[in-house]
C-alpha atoms as a PDB file:
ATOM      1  CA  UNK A   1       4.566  11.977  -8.678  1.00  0.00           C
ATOM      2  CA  UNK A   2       1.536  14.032  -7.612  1.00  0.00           C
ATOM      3  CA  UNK A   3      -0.620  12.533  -9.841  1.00  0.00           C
ATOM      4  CA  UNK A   4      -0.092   9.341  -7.473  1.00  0.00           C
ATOM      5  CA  UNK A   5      -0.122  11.265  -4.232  1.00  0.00           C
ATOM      6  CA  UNK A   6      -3.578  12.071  -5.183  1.00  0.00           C
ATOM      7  CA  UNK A   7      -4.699   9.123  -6.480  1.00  0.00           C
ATOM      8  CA  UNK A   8      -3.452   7.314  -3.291  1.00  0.00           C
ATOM      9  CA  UNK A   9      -5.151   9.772  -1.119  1.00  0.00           C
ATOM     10  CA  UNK A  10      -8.489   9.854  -3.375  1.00  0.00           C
ATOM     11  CA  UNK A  11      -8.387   5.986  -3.590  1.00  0.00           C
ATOM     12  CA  UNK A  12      -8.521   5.843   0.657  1.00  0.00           C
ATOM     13  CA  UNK A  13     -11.199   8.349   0.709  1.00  0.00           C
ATOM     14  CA  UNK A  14     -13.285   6.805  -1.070  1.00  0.00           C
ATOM     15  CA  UNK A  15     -12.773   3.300   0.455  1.00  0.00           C
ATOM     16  CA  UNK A  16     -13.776   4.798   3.600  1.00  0.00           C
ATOM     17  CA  UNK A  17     -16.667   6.042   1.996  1.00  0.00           C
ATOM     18  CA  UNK A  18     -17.941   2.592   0.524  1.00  0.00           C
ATOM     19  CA  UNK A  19     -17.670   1.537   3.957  1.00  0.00           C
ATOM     20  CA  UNK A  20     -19.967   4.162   5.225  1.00  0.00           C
ATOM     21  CA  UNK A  21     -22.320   3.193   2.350  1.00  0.00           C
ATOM     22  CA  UNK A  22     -22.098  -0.216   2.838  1.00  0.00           C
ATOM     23  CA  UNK A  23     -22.685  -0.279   6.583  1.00  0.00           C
ATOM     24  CA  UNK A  24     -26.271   3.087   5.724  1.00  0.00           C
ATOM     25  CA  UNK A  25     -27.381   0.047   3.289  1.00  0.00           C
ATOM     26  CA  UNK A  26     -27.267  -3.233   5.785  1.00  0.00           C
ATOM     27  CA  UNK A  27     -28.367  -1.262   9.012  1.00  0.00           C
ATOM     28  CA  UNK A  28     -30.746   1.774   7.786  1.00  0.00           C
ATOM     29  CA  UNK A  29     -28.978   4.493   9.100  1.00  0.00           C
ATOM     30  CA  UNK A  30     -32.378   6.782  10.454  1.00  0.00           C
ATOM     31  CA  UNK A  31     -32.017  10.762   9.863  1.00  0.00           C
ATOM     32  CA  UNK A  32     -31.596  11.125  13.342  1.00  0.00           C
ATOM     33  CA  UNK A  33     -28.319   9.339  13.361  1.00  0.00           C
ATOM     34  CA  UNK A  34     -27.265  10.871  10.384  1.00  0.00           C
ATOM     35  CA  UNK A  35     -27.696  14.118  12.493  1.00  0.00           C
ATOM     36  CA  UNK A  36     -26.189  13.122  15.722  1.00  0.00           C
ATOM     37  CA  UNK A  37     -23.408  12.326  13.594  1.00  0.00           C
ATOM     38  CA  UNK A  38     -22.519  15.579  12.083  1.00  0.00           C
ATOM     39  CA  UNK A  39     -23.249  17.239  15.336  1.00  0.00           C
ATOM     40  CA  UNK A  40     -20.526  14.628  16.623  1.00  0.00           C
ATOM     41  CA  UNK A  41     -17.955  15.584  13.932  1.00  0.00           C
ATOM     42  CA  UNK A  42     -18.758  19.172  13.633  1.00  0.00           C
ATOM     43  CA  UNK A  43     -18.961  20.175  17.011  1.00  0.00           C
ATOM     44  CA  UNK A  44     -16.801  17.785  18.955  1.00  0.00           C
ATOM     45  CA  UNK A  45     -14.452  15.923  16.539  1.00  0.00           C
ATOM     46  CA  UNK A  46     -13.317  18.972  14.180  1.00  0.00           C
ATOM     47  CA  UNK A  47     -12.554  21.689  16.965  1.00  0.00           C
ATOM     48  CA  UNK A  48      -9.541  18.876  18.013  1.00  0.00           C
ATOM     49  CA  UNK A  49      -8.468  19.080  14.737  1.00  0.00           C
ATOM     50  CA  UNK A  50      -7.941  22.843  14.236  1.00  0.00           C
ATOM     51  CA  UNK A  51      -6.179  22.906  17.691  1.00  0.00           C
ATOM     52  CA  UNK A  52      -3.940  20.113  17.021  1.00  0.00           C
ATOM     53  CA  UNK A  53      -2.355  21.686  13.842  1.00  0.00           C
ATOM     54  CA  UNK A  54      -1.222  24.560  15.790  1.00  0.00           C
ATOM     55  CA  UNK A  55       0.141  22.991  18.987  1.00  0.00           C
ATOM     56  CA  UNK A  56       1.962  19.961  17.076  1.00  0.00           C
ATOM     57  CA  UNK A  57       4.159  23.034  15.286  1.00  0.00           C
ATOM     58  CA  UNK A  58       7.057  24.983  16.725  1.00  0.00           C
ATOM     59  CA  UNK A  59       7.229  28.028  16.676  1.00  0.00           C
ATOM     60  CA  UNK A  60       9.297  30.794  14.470  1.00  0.00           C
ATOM     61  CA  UNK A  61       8.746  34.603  13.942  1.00  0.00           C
ATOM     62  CA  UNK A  62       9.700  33.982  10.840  1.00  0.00           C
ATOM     63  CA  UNK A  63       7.577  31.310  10.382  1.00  0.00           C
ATOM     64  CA  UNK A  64       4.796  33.615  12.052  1.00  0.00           C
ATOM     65  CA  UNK A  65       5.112  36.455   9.547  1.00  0.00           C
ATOM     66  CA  UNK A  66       4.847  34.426   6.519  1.00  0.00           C
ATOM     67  CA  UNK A  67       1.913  32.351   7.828  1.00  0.00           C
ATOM     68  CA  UNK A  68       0.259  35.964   8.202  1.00  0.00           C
ATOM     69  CA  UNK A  69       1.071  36.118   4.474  1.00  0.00           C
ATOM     70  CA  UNK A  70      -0.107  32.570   3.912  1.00  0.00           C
ATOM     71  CA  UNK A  71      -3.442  33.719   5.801  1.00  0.00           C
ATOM     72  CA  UNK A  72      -3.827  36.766   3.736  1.00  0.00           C
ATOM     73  CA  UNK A  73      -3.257  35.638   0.304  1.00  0.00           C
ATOM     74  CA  UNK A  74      -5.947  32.575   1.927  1.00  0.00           C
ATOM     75  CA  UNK A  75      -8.459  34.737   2.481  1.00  0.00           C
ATOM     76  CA  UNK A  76      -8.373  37.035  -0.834  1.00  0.00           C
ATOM     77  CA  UNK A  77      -8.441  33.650  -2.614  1.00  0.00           C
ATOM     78  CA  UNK A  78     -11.784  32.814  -0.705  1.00  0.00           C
ATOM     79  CA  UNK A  79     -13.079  36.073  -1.374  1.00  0.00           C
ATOM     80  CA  UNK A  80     -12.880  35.945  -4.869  1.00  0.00           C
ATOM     81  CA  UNK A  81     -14.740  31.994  -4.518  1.00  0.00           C
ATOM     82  CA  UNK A  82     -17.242  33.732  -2.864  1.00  0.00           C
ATOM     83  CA  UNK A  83     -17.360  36.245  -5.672  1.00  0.00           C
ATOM     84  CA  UNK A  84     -17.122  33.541  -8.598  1.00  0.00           C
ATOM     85  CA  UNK A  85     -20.025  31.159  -6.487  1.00  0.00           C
ATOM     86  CA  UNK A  86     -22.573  34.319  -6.202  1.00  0.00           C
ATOM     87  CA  UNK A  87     -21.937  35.550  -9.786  1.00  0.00           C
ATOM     88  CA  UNK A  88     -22.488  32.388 -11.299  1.00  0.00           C
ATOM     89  CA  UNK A  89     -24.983  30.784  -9.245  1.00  0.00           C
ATOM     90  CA  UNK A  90     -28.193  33.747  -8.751  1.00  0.00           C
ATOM     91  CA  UNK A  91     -30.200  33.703  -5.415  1.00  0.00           C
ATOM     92  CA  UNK A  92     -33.591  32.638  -6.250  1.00  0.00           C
ATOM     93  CA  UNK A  93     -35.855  34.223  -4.266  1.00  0.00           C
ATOM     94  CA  UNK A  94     -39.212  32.518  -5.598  1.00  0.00           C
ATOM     95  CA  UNK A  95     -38.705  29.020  -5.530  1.00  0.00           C
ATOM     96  CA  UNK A  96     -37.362  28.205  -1.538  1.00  0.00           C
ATOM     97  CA  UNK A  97     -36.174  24.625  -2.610  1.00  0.00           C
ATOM     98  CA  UNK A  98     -34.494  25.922  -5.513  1.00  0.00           C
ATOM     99  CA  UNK A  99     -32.488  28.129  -3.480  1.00  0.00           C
ATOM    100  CA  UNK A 100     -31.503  25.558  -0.985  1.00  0.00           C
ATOM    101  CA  UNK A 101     -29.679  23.719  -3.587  1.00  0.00           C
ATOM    102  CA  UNK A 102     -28.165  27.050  -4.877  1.00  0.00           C
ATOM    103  CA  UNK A 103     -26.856  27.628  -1.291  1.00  0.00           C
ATOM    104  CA  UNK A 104     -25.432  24.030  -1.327  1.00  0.00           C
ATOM    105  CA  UNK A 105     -23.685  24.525  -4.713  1.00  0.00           C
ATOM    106  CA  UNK A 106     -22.222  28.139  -3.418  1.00  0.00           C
ATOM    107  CA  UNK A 107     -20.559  26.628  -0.290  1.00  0.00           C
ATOM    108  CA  UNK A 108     -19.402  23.752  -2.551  1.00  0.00           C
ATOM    109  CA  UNK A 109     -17.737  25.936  -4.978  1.00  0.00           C
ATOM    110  CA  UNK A 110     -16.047  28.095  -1.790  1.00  0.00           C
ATOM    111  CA  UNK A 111     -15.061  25.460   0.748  1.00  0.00           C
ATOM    112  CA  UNK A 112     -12.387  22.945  -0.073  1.00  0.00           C
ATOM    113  CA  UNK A 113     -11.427  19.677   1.634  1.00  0.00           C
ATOM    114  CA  UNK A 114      -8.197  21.299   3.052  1.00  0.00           C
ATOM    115  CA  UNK A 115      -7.737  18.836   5.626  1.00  0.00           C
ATOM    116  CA  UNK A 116      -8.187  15.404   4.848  1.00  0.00           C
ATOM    117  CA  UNK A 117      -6.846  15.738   0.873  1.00  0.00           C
ATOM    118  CA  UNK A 118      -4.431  18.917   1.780  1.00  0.00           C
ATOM    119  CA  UNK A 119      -2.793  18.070   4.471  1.00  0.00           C
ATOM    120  CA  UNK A 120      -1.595  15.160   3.037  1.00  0.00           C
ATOM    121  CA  UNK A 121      -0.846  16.520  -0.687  1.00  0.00           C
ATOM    122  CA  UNK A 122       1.236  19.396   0.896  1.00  0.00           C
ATOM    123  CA  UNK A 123       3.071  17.047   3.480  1.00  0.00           C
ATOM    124  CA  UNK A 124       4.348  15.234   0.915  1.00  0.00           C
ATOM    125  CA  UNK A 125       5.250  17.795  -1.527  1.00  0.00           C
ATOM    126  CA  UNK A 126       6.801  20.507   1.077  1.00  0.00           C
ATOM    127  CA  UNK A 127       7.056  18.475   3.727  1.00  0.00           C
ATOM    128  CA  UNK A 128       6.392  19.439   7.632  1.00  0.00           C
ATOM    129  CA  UNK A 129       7.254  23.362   7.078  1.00  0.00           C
ATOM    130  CA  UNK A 130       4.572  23.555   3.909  1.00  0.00           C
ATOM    131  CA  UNK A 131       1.660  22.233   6.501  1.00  0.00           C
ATOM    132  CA  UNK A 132       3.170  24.939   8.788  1.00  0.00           C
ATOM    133  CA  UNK A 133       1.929  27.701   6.070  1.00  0.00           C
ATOM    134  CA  UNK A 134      -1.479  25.197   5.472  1.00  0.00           C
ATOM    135  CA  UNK A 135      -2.381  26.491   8.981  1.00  0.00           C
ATOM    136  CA  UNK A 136      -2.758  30.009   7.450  1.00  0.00           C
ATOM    137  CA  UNK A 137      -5.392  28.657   4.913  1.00  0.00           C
ATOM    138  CA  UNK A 138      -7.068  26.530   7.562  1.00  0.00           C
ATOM    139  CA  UNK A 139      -7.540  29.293   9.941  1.00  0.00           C
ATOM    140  CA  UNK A 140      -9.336  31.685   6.986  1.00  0.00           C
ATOM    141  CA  UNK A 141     -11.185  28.373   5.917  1.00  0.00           C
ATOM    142  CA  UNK A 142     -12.790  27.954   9.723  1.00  0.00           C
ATOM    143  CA  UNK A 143     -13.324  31.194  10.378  1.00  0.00           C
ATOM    144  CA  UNK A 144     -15.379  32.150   7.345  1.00  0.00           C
ATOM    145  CA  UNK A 145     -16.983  28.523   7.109  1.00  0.00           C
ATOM    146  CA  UNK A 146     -18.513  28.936  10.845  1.00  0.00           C
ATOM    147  CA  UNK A 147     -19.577  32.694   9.961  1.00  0.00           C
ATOM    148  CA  UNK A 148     -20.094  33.257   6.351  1.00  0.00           C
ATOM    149  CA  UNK A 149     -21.191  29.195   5.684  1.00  0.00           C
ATOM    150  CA  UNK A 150     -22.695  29.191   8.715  1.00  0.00           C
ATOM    151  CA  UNK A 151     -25.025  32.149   7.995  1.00  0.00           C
ATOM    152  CA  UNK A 152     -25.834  30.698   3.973  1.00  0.00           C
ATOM    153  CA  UNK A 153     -27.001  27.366   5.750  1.00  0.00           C
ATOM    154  CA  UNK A 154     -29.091  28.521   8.933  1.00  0.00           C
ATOM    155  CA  UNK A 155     -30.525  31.552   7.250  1.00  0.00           C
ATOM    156  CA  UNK A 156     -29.289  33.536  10.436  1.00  0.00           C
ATOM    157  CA  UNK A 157     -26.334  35.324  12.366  1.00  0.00           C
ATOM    158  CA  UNK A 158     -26.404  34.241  15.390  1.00  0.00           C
ATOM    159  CA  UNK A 159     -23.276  36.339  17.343  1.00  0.00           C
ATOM    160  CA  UNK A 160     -23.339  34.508  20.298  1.00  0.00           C
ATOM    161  CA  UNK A 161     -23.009  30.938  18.642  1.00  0.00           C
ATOM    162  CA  UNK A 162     -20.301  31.970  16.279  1.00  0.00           C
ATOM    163  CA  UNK A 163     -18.258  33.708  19.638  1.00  0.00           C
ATOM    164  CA  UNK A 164     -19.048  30.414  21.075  1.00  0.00           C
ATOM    165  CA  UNK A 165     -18.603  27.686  18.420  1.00  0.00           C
ATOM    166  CA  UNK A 166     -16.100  25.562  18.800  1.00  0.00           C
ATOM    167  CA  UNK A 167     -14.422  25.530  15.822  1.00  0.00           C
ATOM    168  CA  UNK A 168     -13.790  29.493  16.022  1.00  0.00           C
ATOM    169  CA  UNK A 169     -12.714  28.923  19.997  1.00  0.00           C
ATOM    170  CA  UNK A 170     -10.218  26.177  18.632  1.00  0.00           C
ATOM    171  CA  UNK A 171      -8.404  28.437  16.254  1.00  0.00           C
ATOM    172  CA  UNK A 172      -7.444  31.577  18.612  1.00  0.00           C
ATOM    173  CA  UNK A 173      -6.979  28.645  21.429  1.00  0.00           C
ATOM    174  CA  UNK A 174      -4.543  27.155  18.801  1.00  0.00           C
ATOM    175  CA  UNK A 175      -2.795  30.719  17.852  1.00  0.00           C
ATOM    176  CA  UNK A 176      -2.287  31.193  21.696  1.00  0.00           C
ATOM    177  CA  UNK A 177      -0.442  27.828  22.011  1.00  0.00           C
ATOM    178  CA  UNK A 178       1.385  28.173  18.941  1.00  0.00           C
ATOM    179  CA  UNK A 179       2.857  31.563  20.170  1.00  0.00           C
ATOM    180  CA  UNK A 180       3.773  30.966  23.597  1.00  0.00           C
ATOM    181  CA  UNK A 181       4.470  27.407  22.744  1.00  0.00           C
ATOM    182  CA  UNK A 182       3.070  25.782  26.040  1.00  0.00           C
ATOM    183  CA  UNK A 183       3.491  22.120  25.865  1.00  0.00           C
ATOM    184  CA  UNK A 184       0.452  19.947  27.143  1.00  0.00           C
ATOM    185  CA  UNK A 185       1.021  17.337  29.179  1.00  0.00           C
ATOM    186  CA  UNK A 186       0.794  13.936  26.839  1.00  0.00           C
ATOM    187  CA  UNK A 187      -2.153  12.732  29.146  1.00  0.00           C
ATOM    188  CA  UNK A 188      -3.947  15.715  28.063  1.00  0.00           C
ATOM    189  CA  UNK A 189      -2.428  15.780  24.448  1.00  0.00           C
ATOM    190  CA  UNK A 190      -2.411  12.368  23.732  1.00  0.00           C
ATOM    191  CA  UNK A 191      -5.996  11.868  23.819  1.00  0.00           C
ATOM    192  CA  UNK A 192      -6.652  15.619  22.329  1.00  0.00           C
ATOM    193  CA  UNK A 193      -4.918  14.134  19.112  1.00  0.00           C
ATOM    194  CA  UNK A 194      -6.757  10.664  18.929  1.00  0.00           C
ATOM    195  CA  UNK A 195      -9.375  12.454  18.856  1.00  0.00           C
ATOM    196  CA  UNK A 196      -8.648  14.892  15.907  1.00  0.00           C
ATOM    197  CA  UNK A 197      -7.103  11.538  13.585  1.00  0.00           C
ATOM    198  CA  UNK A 198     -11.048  10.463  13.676  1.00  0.00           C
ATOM    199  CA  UNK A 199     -12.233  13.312  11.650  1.00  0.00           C
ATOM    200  CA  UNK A 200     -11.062  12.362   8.516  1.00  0.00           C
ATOM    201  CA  UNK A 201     -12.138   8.636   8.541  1.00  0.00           C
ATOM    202  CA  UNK A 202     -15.691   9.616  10.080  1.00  0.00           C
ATOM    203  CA  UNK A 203     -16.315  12.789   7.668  1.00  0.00           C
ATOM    204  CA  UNK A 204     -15.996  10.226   4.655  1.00  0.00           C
ATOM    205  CA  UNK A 205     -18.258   7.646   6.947  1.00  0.00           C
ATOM    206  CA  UNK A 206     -21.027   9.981   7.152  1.00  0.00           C
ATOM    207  CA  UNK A 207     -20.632  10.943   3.246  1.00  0.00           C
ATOM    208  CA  UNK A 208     -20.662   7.255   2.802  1.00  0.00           C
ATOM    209  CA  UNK A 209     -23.615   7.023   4.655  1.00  0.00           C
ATOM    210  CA  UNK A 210     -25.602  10.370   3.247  1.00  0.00           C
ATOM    211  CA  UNK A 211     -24.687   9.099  -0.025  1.00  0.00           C
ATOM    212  CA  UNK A 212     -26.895   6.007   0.296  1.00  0.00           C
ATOM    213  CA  UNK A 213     -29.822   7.209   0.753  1.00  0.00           C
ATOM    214  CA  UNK A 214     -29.495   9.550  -2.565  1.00  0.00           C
ATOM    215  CA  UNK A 215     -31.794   9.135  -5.439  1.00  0.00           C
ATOM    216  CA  UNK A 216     -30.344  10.274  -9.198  1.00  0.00           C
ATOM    217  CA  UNK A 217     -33.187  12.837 -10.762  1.00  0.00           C
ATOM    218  CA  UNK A 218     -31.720  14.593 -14.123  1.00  0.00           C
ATOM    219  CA  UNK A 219     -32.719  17.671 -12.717  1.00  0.00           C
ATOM    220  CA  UNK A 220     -29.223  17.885 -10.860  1.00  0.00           C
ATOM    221  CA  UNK A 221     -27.559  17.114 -14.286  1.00  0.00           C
ATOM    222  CA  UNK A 222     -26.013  20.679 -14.876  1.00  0.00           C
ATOM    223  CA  UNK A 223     -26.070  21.596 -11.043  1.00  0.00           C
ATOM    224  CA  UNK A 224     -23.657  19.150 -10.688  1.00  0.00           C
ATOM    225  CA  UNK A 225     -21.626  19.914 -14.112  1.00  0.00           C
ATOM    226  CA  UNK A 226     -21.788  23.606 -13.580  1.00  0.00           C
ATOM    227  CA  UNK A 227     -20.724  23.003  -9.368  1.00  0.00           C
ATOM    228  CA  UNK A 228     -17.903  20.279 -10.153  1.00  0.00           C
ATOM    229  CA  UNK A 229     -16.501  22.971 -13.126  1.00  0.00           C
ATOM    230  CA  UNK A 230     -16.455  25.944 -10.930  1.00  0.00           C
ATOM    231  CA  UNK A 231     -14.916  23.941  -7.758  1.00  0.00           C
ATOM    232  CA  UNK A 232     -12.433  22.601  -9.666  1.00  0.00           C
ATOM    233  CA  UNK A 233     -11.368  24.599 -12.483  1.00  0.00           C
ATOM    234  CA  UNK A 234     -12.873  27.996 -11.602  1.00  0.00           C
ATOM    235  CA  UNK A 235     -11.862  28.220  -8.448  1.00  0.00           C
ATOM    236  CA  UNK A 236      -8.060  27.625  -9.429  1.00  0.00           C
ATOM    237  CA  UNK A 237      -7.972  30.018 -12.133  1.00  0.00           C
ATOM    238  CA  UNK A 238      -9.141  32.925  -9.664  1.00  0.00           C
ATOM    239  CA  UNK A 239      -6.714  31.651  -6.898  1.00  0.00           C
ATOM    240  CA  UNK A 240      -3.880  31.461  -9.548  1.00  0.00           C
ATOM    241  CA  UNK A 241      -4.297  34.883 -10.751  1.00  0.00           C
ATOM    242  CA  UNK A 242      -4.220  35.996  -6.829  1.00  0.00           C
ATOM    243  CA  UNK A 243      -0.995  34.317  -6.303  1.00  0.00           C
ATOM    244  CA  UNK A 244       0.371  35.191  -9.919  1.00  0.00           C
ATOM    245  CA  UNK A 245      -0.196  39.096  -8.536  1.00  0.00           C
ATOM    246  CA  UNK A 246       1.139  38.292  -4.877  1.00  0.00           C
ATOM    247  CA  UNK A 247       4.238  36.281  -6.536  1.00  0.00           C
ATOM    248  CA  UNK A 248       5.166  39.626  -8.809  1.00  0.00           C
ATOM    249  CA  UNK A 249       4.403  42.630  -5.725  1.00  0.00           C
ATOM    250  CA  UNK A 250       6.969  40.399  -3.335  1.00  0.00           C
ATOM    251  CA  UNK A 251       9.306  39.976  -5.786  1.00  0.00           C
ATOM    252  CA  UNK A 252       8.861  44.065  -6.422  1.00  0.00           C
ATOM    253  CA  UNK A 253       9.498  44.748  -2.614  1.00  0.00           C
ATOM    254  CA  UNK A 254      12.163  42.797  -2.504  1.00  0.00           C
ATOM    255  CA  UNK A 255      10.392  40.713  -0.015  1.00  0.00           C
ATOM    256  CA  UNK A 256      13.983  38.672   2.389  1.00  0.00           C
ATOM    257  CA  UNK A 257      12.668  35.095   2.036  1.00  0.00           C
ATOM    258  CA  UNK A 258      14.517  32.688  -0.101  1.00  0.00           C
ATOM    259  CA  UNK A 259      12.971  32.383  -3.850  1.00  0.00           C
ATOM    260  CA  UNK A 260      12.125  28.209  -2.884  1.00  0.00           C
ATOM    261  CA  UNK A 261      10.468  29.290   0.304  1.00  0.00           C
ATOM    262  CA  UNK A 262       8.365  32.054  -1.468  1.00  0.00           C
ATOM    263  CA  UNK A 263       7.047  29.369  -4.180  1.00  0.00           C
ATOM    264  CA  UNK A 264       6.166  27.024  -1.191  1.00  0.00           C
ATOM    265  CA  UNK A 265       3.836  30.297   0.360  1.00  0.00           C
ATOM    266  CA  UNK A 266       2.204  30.566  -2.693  1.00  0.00           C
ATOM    267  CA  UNK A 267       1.523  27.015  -4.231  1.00  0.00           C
ATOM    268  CA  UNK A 268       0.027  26.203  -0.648  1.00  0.00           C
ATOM    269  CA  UNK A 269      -3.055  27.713  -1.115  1.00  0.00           C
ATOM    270  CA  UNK A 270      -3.104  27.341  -4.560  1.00  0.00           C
ATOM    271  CA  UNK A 271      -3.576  23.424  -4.092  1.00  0.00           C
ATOM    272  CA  UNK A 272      -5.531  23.855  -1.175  1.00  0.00           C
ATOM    273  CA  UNK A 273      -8.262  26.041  -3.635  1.00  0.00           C
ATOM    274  CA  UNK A 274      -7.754  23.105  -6.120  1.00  0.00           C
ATOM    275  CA  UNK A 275      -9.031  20.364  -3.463  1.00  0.00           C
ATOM    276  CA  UNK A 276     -12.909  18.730  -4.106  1.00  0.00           C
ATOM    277  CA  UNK A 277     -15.555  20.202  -2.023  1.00  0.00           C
ATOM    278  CA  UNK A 278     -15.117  20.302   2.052  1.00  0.00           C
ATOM    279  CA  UNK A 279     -16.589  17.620   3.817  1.00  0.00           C
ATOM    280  CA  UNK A 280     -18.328  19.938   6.010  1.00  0.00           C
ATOM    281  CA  UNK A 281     -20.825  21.025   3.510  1.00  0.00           C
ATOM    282  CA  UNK A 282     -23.545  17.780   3.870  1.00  0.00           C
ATOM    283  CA  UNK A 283     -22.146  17.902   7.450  1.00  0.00           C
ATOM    284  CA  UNK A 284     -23.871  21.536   7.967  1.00  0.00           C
ATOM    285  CA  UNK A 285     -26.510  20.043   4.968  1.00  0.00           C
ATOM    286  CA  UNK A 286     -27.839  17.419   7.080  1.00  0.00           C
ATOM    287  CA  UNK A 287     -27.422  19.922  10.517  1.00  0.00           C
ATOM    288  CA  UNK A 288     -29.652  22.413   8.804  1.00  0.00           C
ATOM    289  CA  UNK A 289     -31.995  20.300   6.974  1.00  0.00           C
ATOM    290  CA  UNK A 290     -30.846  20.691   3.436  1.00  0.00           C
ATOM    291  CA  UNK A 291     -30.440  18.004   1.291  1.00  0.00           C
ATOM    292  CA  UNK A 292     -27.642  16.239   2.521  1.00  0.00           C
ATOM    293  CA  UNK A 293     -27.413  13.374   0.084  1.00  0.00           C
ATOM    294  CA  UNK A 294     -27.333  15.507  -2.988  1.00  0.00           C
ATOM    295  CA  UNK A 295     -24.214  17.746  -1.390  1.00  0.00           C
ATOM    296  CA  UNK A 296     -22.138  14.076  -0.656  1.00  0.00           C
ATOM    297  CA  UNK A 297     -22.339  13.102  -4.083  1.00  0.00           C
ATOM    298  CA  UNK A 298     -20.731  16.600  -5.328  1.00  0.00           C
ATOM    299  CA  UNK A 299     -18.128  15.542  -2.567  1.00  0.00           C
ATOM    300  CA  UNK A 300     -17.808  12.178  -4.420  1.00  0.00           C
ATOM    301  CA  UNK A 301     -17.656  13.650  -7.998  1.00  0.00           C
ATOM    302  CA  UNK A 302     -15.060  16.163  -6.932  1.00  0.00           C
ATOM    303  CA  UNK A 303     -13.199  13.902  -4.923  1.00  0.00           C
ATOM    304  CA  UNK A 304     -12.916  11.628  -8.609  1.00  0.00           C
ATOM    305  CA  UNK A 305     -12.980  13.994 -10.559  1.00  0.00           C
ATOM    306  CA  UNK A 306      -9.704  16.071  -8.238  1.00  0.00           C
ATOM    307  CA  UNK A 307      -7.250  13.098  -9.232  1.00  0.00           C
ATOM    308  CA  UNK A 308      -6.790  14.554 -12.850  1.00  0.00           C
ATOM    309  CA  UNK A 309      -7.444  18.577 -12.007  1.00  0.00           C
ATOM    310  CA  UNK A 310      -4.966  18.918  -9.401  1.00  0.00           C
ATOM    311  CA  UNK A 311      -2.077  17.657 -11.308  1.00  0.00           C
ATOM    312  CA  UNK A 312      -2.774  19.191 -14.412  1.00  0.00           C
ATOM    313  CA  UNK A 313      -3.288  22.635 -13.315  1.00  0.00           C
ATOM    314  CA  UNK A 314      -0.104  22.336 -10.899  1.00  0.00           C
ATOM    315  CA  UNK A 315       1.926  21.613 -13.943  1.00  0.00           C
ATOM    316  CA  UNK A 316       0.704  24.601 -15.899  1.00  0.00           C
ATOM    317  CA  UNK A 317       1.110  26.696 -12.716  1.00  0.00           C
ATOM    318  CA  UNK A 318       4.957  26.188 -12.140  1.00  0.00           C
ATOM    319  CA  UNK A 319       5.433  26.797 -15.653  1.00  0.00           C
ATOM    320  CA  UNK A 320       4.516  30.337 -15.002  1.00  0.00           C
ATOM    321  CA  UNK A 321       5.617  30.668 -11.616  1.00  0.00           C
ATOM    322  CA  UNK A 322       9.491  28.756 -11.963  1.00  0.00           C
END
């Protein structure tokens, strides 16, 4: 069953994709474009996004105090993919192109596509309350992309534009609506959440379109063997062993949340550190004038490559965790 939510979800990514390509390929999509384009869904399209999955949610203290759970088990499991990407992919200090591509392989080994594959995956295995608990692992995914990723691709920390991005403005604006639970006027929210349904379909666009322009040198060879390993199968064996120990110290404390509910906490960010690489990555690759084309084909490969991990390692996880 899972198996096919995937493959249905991988097989409209990628059609979305080819479309991208297709269209980069008949009109010669120019760098600038490319550029004005992830500025577009970065800085405009994205923010919409992060604020929508809070104020489309009711709220429940409950709720609220497991999320914080959610978020914390979220962001030890990022921690240790930062951990795993640094140990296993050295800085390189000497050679400044060299590094570049190490810096794209690190962020594609740490940030997954929790959005566009996770939502969906985890809306259709848990239903609306397990993309309740998804919020918890998007807000430690945003937060640490526009700070930690943020600093890996510019080179710099710049206070003032991670204060003011707004991606990070988005997620305590969307805390502040989930708690107090103001509703928006549907002339203001309707066109908030049109907006935030174009970021999937225009994140796989511009991969589409980065893609296109990408030229195949064996030199990437075992970058991208090494990258799609560690994304995929790395990565879940760290987060597994996080929620493994989290599962067992609950249980311990006697933690008052029903046994089903406690499985959903943990297996949602266990398949959201399962999902390919974030689309954001040749979004901040082309911003900061990396090599945007080379980080949208490890989006592809994981993407492909995702429809046979996922379900596998899922399968092996609940026979653990029953």
């Amino acid at each position: 069953m899972l198996s096919l939510i995937v493959l249905k979800q991988l097989v409209i990514m990628l059609v979305i994709a080819l479309c991208g390509f297709t269209f980069a390929k008949v009109f010669k999509v120019t760098e600038g474009e490319q550029k004005f384009l992830s500025k577009l869904l970065l800085y405009f399209i994205n923010p919409f996004l992060v604020f929508n999955s809070f104020v489309t949610t009711a709220f429940s203290v409950e709720k609220l105090k497991n999320m914080g759970i959610v978020a914390v088990v979220s962001l030890i499991i990022h921690f240790f993919m930062i951990g795993l990407a640094f140990v296993t992919i050295r800085k390189n200090s000497e050679n400044q192109e060299e590094e570049d591509y190490n810096i794209i392989d690190r962020l594609t080994v740490i940030f997954t596509n929790c959005g566009f594959v996770g939502i969906p995956l985890i809306s259709s295995v848990f239903g609306a309350e397990g993309v309740l608990y998804l919020i918890g692992f998007l807000v430690c995914f945003n937060i640490l992309l526009w700070t930690f990723g943020y600093k890996q691709m510019s080179g710099k920390m710049n206070i003032k534009k991670i204060i003011t991005n707004p991606n990070i403005i988005a997620v305590f604006l969307g805390l502040f609506f989930y708690c107090t639970q103001i509703k928006l006027p549907e002339v203001i929210f309707k066109p908030m959440n049109l907006i935030a349904e174009m970021n999937s379909p225009l994140a796989m666009i511009l991969i589409g379109i980065l893609f296109a322009s990408f030229k195949f040198d064996k030199k990437f060879l075992f970058r991208i063997i090494r990258t799609c390993f560690l994304r995929l199968i790395g990565s879940a064996i760290l987060s597994f062993c996080v929620i493994f120990v989290f599962y067992k110290i609950l249980l311990a404390v006697n933690f008052q949340t029903p046994e089903s509910e406690l499985h959903m906490m943990l297996f949602v960010p266990f398949i959201c550190s399962m999902c390919p690489s974030a689309t954001s990555v040749p979004s901040l690759s082309c911003l900061f004038e990396k090599d945007a084309k080379y980080s949208s084909l490890l989006v592809c490969l994981t993407t492909m490559l995702c429809v046979l991990t996922i379900p596998a390692l899922l399968a092996l996880a609940e026979l653990i965790i029953k």
